[in-house]
N, C-alpha and C. Protein backbone atom coordinates (compact mmCIF):
# COMPACT_ATOMS: atom_id res chain seq x y z
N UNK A 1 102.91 155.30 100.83
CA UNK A 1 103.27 154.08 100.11
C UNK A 1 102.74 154.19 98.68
N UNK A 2 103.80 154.09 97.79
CA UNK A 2 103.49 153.79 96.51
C UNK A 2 102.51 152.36 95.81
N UNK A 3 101.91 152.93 94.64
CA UNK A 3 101.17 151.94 93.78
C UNK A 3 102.02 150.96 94.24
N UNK A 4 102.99 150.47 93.38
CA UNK A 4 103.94 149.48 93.60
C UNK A 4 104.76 148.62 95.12
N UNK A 5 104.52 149.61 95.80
CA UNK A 5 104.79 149.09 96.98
C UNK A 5 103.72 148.27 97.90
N UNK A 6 102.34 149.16 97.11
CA UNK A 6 101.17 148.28 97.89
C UNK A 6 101.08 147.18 96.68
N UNK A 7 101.25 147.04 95.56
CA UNK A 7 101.21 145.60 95.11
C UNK A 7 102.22 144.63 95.41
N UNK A 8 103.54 145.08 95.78
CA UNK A 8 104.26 144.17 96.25
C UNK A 8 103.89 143.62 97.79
N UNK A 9 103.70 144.52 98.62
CA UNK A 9 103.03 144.08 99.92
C UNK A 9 101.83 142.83 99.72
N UNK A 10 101.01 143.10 99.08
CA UNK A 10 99.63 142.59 98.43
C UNK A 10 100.58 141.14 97.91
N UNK A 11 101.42 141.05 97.00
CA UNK A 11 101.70 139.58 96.50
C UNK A 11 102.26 139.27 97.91
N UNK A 12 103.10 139.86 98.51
CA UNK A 12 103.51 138.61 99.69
C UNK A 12 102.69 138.49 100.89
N UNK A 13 101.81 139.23 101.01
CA UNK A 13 100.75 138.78 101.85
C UNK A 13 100.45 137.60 101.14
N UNK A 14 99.28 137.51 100.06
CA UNK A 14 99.16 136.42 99.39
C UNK A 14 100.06 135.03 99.42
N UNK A 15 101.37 135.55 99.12
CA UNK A 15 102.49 134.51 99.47
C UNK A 15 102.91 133.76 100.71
N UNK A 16 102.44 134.57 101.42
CA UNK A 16 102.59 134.18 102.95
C UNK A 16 101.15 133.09 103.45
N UNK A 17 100.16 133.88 103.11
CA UNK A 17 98.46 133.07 103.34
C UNK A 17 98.58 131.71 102.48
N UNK A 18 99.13 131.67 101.53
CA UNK A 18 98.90 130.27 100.67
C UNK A 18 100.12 129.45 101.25
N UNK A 19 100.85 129.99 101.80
CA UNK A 19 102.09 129.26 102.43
C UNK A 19 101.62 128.16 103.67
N UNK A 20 100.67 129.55 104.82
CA UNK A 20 100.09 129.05 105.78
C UNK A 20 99.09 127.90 105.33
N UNK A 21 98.21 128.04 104.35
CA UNK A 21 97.50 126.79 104.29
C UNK A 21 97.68 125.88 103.54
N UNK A 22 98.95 126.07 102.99
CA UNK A 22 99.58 124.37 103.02
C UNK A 22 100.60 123.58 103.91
N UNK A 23 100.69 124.55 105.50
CA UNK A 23 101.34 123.37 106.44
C UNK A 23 100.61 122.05 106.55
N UNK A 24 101.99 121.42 107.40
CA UNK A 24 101.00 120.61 108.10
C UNK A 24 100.44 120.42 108.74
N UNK A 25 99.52 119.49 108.68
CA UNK A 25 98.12 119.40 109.98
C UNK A 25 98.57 118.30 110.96
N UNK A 26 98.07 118.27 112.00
CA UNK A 26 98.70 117.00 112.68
C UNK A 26 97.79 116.79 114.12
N UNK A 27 97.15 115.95 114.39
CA UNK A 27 96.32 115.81 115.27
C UNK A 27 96.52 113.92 116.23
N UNK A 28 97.26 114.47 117.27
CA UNK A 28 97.64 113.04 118.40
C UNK A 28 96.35 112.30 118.81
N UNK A 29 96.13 111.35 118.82
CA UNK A 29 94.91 110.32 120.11
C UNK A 29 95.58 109.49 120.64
N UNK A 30 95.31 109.40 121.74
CA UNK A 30 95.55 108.56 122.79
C UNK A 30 94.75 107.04 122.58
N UNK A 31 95.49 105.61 123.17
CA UNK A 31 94.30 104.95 123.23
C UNK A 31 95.24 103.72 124.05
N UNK A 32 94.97 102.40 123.62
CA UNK A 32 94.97 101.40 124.21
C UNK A 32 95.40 100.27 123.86
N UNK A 33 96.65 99.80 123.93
CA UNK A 33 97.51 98.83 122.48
C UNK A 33 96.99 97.33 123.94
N UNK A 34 97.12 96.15 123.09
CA UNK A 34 96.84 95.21 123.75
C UNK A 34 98.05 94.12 122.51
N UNK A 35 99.23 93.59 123.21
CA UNK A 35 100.17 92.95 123.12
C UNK A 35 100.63 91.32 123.89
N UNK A 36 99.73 90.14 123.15
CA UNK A 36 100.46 88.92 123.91
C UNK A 36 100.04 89.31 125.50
N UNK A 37 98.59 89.52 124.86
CA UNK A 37 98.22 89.68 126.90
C UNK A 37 98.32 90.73 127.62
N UNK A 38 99.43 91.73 127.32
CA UNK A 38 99.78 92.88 128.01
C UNK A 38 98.74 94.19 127.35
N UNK A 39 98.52 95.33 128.40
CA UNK A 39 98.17 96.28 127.55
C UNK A 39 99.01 97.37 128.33
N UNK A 40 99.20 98.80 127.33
CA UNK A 40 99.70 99.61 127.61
C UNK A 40 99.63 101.30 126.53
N UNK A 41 99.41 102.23 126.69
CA UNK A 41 99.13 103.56 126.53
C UNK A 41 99.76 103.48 124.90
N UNK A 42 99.36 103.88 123.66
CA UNK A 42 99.45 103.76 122.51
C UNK A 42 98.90 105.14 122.23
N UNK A 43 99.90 105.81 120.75
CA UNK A 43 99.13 107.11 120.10
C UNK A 43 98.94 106.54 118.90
N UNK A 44 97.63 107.32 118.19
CA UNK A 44 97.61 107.70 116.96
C UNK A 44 97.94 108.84 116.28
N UNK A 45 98.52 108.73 115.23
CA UNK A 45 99.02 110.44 114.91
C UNK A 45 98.04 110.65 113.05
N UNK A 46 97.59 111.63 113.20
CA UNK A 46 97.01 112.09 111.85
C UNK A 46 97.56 112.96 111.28
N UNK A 47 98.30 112.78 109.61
CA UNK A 47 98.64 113.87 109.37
C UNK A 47 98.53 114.10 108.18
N UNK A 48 98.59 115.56 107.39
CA UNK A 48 98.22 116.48 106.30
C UNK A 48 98.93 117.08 106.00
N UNK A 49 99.78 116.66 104.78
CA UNK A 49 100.87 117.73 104.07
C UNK A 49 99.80 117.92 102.58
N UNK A 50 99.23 119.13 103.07
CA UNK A 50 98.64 119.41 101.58
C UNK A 50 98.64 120.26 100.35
N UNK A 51 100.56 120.23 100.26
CA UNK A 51 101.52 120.47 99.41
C UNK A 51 100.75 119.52 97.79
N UNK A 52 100.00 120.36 96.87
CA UNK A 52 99.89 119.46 95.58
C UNK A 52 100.91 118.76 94.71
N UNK A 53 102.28 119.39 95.33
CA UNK A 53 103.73 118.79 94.78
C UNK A 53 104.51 117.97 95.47
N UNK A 54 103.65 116.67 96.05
CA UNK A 54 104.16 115.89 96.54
C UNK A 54 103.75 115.72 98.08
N UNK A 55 102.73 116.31 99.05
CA UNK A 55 102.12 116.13 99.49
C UNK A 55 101.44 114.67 100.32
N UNK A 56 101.16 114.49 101.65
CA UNK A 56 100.82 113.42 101.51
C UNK A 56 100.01 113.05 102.77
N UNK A 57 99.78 112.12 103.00
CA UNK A 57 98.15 111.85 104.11
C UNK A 57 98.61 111.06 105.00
N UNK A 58 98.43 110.49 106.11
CA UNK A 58 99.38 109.80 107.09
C UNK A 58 98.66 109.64 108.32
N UNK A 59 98.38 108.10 108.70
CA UNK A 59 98.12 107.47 110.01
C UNK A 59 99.19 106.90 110.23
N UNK A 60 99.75 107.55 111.50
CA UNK A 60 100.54 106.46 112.02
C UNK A 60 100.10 105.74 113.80
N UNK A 61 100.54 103.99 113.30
CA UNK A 61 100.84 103.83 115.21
C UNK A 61 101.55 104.03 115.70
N UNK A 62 101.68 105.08 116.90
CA UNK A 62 103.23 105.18 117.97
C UNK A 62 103.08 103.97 118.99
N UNK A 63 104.40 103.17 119.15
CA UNK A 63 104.03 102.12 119.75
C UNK A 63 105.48 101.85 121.07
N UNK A 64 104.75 102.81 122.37
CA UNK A 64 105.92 102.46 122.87
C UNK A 64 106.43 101.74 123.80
N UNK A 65 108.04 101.39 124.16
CA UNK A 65 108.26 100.27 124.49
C UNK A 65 108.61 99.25 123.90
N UNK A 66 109.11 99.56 122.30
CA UNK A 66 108.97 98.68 121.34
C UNK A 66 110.16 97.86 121.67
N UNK A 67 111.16 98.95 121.69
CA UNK A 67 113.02 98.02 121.57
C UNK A 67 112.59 97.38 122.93
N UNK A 68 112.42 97.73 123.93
CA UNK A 68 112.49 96.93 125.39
C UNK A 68 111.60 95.50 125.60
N UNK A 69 110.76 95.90 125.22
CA UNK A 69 109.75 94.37 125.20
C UNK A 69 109.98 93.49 124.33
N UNK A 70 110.24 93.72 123.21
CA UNK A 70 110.56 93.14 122.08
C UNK A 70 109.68 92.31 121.62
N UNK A 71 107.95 92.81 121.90
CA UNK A 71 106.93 91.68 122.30
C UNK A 71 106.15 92.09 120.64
N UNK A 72 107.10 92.14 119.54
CA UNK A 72 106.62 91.49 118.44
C UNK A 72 107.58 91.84 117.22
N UNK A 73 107.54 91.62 116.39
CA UNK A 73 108.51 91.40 115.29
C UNK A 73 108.50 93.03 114.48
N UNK A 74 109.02 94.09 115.04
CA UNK A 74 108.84 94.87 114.57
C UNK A 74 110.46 95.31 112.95
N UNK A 75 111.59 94.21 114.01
CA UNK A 75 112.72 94.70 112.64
C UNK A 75 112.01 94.36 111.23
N UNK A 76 111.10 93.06 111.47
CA UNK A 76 110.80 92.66 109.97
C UNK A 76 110.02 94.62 109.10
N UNK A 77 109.37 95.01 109.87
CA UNK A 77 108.62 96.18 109.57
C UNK A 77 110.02 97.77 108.89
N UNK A 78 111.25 97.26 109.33
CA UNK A 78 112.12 98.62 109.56
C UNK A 78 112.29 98.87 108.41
N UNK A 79 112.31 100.46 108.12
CA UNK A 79 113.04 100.23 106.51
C UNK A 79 112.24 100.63 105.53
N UNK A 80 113.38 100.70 104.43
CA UNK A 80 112.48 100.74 102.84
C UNK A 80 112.37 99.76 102.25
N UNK A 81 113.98 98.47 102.63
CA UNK A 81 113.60 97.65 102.74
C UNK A 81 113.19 96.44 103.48
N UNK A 82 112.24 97.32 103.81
CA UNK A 82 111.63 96.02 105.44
C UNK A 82 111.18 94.74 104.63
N UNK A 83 111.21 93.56 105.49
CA UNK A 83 110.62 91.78 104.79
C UNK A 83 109.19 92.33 104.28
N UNK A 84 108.39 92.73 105.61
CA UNK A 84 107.20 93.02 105.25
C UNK A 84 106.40 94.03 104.53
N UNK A 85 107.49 95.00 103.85
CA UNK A 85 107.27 96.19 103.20
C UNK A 85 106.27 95.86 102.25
N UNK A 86 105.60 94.32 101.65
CA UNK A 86 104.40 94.47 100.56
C UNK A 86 103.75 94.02 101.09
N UNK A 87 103.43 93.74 102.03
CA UNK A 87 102.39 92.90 102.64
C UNK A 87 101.15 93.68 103.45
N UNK A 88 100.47 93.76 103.14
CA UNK A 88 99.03 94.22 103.32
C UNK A 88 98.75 94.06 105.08
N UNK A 89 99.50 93.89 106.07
CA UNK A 89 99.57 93.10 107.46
C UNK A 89 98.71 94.29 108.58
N UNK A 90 98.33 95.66 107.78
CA UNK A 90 97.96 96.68 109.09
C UNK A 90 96.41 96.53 108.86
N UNK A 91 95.89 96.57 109.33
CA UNK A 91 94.16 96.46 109.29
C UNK A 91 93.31 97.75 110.42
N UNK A 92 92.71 98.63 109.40
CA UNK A 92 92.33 99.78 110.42
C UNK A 92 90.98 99.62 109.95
N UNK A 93 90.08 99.62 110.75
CA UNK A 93 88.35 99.83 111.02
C UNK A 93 88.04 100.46 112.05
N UNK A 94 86.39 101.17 111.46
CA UNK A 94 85.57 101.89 112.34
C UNK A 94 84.57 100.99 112.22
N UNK A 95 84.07 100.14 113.29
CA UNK A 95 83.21 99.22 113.67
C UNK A 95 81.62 99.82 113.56
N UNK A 96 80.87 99.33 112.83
CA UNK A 96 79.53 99.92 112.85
C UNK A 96 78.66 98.92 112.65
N UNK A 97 78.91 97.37 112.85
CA UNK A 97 77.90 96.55 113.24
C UNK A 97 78.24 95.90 111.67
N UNK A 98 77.67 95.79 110.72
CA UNK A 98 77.86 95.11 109.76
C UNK A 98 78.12 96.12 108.36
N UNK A 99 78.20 97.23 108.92
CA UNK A 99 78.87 98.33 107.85
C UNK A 99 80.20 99.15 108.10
N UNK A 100 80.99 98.25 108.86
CA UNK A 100 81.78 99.08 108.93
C UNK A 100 83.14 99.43 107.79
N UNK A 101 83.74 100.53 108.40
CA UNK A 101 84.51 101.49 107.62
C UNK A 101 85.93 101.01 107.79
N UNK A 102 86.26 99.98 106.59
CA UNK A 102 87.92 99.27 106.79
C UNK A 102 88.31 99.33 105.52
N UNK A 103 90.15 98.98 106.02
CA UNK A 103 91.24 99.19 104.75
C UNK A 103 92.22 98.08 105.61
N UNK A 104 93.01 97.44 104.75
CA UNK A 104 94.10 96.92 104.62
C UNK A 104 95.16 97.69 104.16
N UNK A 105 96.52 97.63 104.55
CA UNK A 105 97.13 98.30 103.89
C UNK A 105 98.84 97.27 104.51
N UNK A 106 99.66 97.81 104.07
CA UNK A 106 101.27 97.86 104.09
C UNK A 106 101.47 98.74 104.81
N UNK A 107 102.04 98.79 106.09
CA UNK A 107 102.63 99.82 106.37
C UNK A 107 104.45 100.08 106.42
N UNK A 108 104.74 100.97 106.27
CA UNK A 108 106.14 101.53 106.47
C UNK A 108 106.23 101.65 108.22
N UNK A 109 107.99 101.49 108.40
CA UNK A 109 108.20 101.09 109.83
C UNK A 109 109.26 101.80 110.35
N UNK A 110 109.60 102.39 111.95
CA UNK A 110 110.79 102.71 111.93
C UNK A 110 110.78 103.25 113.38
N UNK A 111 111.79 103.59 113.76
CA UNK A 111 112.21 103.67 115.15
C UNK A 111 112.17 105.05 115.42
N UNK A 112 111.04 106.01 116.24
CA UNK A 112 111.01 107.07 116.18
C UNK A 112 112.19 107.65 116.77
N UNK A 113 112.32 109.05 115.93
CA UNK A 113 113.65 109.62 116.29
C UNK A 113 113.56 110.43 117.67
N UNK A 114 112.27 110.75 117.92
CA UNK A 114 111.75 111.29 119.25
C UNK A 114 112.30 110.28 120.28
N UNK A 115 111.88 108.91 120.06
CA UNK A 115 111.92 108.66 121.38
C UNK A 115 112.24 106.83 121.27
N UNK A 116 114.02 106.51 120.66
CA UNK A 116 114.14 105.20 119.78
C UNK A 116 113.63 104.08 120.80
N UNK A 117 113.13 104.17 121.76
CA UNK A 117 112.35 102.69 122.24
C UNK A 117 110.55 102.77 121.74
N UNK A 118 110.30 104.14 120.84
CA UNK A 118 109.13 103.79 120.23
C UNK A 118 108.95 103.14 118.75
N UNK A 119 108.46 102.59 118.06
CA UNK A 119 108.06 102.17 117.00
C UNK A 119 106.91 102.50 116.39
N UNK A 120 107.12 102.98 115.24
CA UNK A 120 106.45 103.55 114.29
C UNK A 120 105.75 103.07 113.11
N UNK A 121 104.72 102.49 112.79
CA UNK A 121 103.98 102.33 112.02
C UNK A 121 103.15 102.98 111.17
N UNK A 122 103.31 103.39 109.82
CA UNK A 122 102.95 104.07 108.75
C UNK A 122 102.22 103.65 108.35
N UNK A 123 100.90 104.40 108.00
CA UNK A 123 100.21 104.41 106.54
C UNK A 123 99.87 105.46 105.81
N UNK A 124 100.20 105.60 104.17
CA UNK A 124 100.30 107.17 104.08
C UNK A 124 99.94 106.89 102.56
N UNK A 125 99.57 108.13 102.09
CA UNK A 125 99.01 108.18 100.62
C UNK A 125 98.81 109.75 100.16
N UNK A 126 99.12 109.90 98.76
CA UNK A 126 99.71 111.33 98.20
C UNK A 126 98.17 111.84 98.79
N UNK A 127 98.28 113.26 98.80
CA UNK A 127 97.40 114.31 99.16
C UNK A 127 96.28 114.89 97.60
N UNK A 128 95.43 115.00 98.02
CA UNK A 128 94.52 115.43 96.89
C UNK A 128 94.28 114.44 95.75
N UNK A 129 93.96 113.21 96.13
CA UNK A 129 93.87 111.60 95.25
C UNK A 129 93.07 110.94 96.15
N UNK A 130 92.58 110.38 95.35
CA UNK A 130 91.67 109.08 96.03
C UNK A 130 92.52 107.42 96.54
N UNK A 131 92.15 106.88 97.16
CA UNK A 131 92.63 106.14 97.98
C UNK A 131 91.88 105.31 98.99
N UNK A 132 92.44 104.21 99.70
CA UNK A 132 92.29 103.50 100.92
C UNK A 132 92.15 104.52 101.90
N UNK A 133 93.30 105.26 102.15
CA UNK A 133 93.06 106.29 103.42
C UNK A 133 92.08 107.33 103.22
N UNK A 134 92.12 107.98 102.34
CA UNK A 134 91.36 109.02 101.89
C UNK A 134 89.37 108.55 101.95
N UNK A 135 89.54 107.91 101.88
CA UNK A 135 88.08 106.91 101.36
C UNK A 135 87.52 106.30 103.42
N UNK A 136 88.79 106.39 103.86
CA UNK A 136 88.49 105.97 105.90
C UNK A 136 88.24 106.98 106.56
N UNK A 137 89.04 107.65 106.01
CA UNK A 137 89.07 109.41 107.10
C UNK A 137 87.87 109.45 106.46
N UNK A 138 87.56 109.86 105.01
CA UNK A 138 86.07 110.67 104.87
C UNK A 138 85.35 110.34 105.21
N UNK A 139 85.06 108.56 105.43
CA UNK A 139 84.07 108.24 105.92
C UNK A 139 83.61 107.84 107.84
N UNK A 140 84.77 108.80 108.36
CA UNK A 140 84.07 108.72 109.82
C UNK A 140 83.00 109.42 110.06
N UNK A 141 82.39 109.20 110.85
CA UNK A 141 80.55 110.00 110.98
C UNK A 141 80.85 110.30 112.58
N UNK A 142 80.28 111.33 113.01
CA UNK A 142 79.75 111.97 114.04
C UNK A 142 79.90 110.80 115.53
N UNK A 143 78.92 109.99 115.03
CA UNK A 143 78.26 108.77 116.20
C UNK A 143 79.19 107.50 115.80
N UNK A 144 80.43 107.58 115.26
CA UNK A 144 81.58 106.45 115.81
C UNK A 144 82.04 106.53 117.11
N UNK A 145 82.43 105.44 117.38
CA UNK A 145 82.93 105.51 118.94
C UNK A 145 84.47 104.73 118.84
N UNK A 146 84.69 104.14 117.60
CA UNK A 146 86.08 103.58 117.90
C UNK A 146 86.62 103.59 117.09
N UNK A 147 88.14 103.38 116.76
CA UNK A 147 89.03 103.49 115.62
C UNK A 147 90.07 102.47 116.58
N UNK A 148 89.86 101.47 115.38
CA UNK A 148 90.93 99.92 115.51
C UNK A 148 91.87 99.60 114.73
N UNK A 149 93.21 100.28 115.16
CA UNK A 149 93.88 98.83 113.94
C UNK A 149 94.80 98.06 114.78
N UNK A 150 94.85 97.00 113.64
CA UNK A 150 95.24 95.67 114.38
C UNK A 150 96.51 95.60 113.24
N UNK A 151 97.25 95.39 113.72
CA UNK A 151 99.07 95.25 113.25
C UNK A 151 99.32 93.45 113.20
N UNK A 152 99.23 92.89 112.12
CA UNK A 152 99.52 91.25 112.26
C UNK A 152 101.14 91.16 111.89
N UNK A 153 101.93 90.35 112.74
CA UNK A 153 102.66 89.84 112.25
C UNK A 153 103.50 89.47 110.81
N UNK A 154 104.52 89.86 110.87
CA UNK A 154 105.20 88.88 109.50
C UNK A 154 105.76 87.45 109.58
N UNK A 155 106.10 86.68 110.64
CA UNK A 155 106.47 85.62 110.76
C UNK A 155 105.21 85.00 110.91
N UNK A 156 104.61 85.51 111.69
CA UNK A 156 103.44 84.68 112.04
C UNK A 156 101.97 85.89 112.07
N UNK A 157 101.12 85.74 111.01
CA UNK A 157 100.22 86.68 111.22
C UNK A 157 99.13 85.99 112.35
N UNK A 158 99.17 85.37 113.26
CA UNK A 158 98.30 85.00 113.90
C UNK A 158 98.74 85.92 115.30
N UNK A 159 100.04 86.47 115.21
CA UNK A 159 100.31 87.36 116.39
C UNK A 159 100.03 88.69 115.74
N UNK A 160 99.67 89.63 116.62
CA UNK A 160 99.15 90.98 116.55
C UNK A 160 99.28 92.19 117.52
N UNK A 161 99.63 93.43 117.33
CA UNK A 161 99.24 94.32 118.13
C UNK A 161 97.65 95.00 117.94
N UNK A 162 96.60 94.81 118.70
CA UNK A 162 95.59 95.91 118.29
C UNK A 162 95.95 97.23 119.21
N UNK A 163 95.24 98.15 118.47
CA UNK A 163 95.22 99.50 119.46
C UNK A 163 93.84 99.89 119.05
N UNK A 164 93.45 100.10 120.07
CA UNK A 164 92.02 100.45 120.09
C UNK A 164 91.84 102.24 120.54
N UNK A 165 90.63 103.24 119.79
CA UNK A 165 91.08 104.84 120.31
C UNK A 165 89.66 104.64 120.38
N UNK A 166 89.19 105.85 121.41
CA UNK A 166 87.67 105.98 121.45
C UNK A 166 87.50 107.30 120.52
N UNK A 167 86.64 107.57 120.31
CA UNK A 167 86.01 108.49 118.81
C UNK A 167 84.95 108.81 119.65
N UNK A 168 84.80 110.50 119.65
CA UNK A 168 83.57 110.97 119.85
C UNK A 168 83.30 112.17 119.12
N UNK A 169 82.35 113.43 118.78
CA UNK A 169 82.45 113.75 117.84
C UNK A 169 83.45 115.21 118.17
N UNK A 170 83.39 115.40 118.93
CA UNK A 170 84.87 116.37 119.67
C UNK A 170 86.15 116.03 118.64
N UNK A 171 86.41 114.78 118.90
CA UNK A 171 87.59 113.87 118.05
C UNK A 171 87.50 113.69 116.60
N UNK A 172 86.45 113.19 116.37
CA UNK A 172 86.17 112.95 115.15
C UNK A 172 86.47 114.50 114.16
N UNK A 173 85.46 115.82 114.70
CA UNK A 173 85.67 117.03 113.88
C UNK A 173 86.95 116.98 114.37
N UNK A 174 87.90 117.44 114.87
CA UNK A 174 89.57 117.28 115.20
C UNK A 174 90.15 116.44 113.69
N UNK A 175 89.92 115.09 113.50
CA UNK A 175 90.31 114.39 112.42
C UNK A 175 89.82 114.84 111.12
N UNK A 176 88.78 115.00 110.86
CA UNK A 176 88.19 116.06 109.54
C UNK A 176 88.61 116.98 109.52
N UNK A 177 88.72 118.21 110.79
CA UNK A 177 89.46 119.01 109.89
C UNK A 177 91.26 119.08 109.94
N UNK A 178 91.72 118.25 110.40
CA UNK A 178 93.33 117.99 110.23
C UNK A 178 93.43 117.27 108.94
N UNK A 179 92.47 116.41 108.07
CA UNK A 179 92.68 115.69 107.19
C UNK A 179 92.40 116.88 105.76
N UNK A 180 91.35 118.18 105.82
CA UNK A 180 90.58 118.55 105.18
C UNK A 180 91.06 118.85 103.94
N UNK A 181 92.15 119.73 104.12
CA UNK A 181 92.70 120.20 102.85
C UNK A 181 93.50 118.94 102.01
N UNK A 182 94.22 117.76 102.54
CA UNK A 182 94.43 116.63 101.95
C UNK A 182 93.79 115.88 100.76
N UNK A 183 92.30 116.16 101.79
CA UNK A 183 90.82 115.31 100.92
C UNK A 183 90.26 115.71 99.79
N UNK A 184 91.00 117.18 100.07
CA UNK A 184 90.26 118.05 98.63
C UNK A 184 90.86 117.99 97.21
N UNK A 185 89.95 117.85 96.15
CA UNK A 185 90.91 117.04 94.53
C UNK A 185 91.58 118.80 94.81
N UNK A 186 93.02 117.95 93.89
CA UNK A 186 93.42 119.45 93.18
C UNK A 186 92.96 120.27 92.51
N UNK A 187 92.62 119.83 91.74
CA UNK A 187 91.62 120.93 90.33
C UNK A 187 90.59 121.62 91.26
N UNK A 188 90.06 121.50 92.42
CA UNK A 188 88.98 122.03 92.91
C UNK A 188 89.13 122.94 92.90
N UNK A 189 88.10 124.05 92.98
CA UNK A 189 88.43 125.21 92.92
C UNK A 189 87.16 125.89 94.24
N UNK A 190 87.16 126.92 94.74
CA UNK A 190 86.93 127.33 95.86
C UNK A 190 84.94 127.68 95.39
N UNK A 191 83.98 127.40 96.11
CA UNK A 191 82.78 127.91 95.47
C UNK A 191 82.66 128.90 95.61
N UNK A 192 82.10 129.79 94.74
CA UNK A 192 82.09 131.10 95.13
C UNK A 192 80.97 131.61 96.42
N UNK A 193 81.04 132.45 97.00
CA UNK A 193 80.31 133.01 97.99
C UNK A 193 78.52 133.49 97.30
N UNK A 194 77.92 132.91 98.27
CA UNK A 194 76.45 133.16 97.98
C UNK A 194 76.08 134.72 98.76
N UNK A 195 75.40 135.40 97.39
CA UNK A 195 75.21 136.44 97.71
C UNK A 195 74.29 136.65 98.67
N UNK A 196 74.34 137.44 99.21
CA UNK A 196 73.10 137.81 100.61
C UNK A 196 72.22 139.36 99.83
């Protein structure tokens, strides 16, 4: 193999490795939705597109059973232009007694294409920026035990879905490092290696 052939090999290796670590990351939890009395099996999904060209960060609630029960106002949520598209109505906390780790937000809504009797609840924010989300994920610790959000209503915010996930630190490293490369500013640059 020629000079040239090992530098071309050499750039698309390179091309290929920087490719790989900007997929996406994506990490499922299981937990516990409680609906108007009823409860029933709920996911959380975490995800990491940490593409610097548009890139982006993402909790969502999978909520299923949505079309069949019809046990809350989810059309207002559908859409780009959903009713409730500005409204601040999703509420996610990590409970820690009188410090805990919360955001409000808007979420985006929609009928998963996986599986259209689930419903989908968004919260998402560009990758490598500071933020509401960015500022929740970093701050889960080791010794959390829960991750809550509570979904209020648009007709009536006094109705709600919560979903409750248990957090242990198994889970927790799982969420740090699916979020990791997201969290990191762009401009960062890699530290160099300490000599031995």
């Amino acid at each position: 193999m020629g000079r040239w052939q090992i530098l071309v090999a050499f750039v698309v290796l390179l091309a290929v490795a920087s490719a790989a670590g900007a997929e996406q990351q994506r990490f499922d939890l299981n937990g516990q939705l409680e609906s108007a009395g009823n409860a029933r099996p709920v996911s959380l999904r975490v995800l990491c597109e940490p593409d610097p060209h548009g890139g982006a960060m993402s909790l969502e609630l999978w909520v299923p059973e949505a079309n069949t029960r019809k046990d809350f106002d989810y059309d207002h949520f559908e859409g780009p232009d959903a009713a409730a598209g500005d409204r601040a109505l999703s509420h996610v906390s990590i409970p820690r007694g009188k410090h805990a780790s919360e955001m409000s937000a808007a979420a985006a809504g929609w009928y998963s294409g996986e599986d259209p009797d689930t419903f989908v609840f968004g919260i998402s924010q560009r990758s490598h920026e500071k933020g509401k989300l960015a500022t929740l994920l970093e701050a889960v610790r080791p010794l959390d035990t829960q991750l809550i959000w509570v979904q209020r209503g648009y007709d009536d915010p006094r109705r709600e879905l919560r979903a409750t996930f248990a957090l242990d630190a198994a889970t927790i490293a799982r969420i740090h490092t699916t979020v990791a490369e997201c969290l990191t500013p762009h401009s960062a640059k890699p530290r160099p290696k300490a000599s031995t």
